[in-house]
C-alpha atoms as a PDB file:
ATOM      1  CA  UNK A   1       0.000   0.000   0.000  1.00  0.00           C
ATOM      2  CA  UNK A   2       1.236   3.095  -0.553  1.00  0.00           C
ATOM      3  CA  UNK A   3       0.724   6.369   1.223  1.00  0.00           C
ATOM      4  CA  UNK A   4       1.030   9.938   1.314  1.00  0.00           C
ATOM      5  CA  UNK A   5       1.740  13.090   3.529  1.00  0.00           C
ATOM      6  CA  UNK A   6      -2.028  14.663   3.639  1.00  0.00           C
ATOM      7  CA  UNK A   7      -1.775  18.400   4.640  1.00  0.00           C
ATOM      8  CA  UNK A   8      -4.758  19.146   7.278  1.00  0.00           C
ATOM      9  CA  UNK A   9      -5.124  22.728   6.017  1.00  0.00           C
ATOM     10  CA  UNK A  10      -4.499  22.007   2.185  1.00  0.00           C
ATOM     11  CA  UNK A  11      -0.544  22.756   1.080  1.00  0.00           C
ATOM     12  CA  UNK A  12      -1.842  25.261  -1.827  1.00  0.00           C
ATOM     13  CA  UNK A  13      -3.693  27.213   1.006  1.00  0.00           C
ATOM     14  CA  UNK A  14      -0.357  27.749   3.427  1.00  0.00           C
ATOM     15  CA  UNK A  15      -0.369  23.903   4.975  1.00  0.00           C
ATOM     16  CA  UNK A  16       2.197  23.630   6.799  1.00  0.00           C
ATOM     17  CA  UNK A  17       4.653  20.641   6.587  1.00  0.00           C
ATOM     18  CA  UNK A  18       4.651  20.003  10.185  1.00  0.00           C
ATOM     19  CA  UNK A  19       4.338  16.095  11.708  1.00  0.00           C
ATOM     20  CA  UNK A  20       1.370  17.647  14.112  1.00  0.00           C
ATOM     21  CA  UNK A  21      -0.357  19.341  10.882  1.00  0.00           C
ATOM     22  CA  UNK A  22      -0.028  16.612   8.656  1.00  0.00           C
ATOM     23  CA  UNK A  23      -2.085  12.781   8.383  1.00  0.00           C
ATOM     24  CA  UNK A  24      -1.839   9.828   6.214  1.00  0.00           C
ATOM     25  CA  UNK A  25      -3.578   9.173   2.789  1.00  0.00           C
ATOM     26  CA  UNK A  26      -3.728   6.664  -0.073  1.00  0.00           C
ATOM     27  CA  UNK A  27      -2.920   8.822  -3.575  1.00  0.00           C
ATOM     28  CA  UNK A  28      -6.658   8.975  -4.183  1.00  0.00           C
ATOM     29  CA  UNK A  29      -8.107   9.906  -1.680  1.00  0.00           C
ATOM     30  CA  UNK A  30      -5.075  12.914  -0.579  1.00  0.00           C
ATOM     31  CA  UNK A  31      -6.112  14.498  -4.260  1.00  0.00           C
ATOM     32  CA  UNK A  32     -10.191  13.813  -3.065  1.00  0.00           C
ATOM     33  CA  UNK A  33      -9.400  16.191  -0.042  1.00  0.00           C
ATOM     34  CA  UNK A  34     -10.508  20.134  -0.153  1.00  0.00           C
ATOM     35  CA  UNK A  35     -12.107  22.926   0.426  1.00  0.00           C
ATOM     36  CA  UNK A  36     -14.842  22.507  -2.233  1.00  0.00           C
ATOM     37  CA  UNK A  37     -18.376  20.981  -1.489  1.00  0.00           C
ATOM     38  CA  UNK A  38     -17.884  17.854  -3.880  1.00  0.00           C
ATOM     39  CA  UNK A  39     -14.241  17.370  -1.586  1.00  0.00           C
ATOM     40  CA  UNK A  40     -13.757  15.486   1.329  1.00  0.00           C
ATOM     41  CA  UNK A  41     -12.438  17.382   4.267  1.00  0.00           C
ATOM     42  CA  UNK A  42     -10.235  16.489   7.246  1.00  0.00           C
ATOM     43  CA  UNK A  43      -9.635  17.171  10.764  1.00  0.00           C
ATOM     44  CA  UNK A  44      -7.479  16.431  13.592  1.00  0.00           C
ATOM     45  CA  UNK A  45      -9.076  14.716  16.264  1.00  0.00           C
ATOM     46  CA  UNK A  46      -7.184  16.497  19.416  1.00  0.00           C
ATOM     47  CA  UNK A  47      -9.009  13.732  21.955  1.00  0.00           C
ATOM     48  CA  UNK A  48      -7.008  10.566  19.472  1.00  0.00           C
ATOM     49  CA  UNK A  49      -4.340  12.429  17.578  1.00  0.00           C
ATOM     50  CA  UNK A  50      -6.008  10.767  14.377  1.00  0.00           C
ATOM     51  CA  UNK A  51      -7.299  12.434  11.372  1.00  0.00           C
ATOM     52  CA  UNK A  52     -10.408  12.133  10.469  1.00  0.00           C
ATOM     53  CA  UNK A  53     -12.083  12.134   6.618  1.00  0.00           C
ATOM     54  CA  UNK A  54     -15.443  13.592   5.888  1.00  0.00           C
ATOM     55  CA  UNK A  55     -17.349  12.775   2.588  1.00  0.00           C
ATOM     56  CA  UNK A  56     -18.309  15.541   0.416  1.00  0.00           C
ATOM     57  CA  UNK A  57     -21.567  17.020   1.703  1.00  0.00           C
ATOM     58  CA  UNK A  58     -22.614  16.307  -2.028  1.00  0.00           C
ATOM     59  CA  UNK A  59     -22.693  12.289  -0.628  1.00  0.00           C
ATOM     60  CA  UNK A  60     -26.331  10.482  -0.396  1.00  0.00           C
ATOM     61  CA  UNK A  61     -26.001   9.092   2.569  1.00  0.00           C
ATOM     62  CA  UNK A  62     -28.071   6.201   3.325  1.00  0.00           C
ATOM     63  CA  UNK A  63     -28.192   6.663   7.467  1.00  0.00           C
ATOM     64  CA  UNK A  64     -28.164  10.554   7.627  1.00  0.00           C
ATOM     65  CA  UNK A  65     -25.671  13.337   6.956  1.00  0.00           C
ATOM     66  CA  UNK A  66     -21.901  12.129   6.369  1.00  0.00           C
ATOM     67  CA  UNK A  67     -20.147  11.511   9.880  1.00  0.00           C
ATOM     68  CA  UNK A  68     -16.474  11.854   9.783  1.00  0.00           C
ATOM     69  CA  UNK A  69     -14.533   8.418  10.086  1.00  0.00           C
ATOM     70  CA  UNK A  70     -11.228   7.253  10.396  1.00  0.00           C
ATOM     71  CA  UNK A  71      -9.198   5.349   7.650  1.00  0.00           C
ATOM     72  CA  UNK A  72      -8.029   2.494   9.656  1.00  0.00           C
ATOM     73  CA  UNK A  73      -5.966   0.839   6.954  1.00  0.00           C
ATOM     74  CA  UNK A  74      -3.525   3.394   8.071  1.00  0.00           C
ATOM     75  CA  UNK A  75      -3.925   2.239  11.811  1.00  0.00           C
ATOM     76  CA  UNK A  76      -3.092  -1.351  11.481  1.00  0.00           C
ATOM     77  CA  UNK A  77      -3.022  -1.347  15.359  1.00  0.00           C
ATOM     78  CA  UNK A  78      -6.607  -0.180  15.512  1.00  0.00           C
ATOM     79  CA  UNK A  79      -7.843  -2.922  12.843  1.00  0.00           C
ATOM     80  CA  UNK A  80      -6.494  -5.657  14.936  1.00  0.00           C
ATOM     81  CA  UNK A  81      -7.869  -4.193  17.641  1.00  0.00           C
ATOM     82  CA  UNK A  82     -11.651  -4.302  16.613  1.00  0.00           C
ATOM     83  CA  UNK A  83     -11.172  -7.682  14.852  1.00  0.00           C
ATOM     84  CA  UNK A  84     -10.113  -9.383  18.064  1.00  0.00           C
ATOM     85  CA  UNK A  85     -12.668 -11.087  19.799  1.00  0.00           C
ATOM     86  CA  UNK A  86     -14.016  -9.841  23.091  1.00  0.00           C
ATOM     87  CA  UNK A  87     -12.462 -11.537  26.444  1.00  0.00           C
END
């Protein structure tokens, strides 16, 4: 898998290059990311240190308005996590 540097506040606005401004993304969806209303936007959770992606508000969403989510292909630790079994 490959991944990219994803600037929180986009790099062509003044992002800055700095490890706490900056998250993880596949090729796709870092270019998907953006200001406009078909883009997905991103924030840093402050409570997890974990960025989290927000579909375009242009989404049909089956189960209400888009909720932002993290990417936890990035968080291999996390996966693992909710796959183990309970006890």
């Amino acid at each position: 898998m490959h991944s990219e540097a994803h600037h929180l506040t986009d790099w062509a606005e003044g992002g800055r290059t700095d490890i706490n401004a900056l998250g993880v993304a596949c090729p796709k969806h870092n270019s998907a990311a953006g200001p406009r209303r078909d883009q997905w936007t991103t924030r840093l959770d402050r409570t997890t240190g974990r960025v989290t992606w927000t579909p375009p508000a242009t989404t049909q969403p089956i189960n209400g308005p888009p909720r932002p989510r993290v990417n936890n292909r990035h968080h291999p630790d996390r996966a693992l996590a909710q796959a183990r079994p309970p006890g």
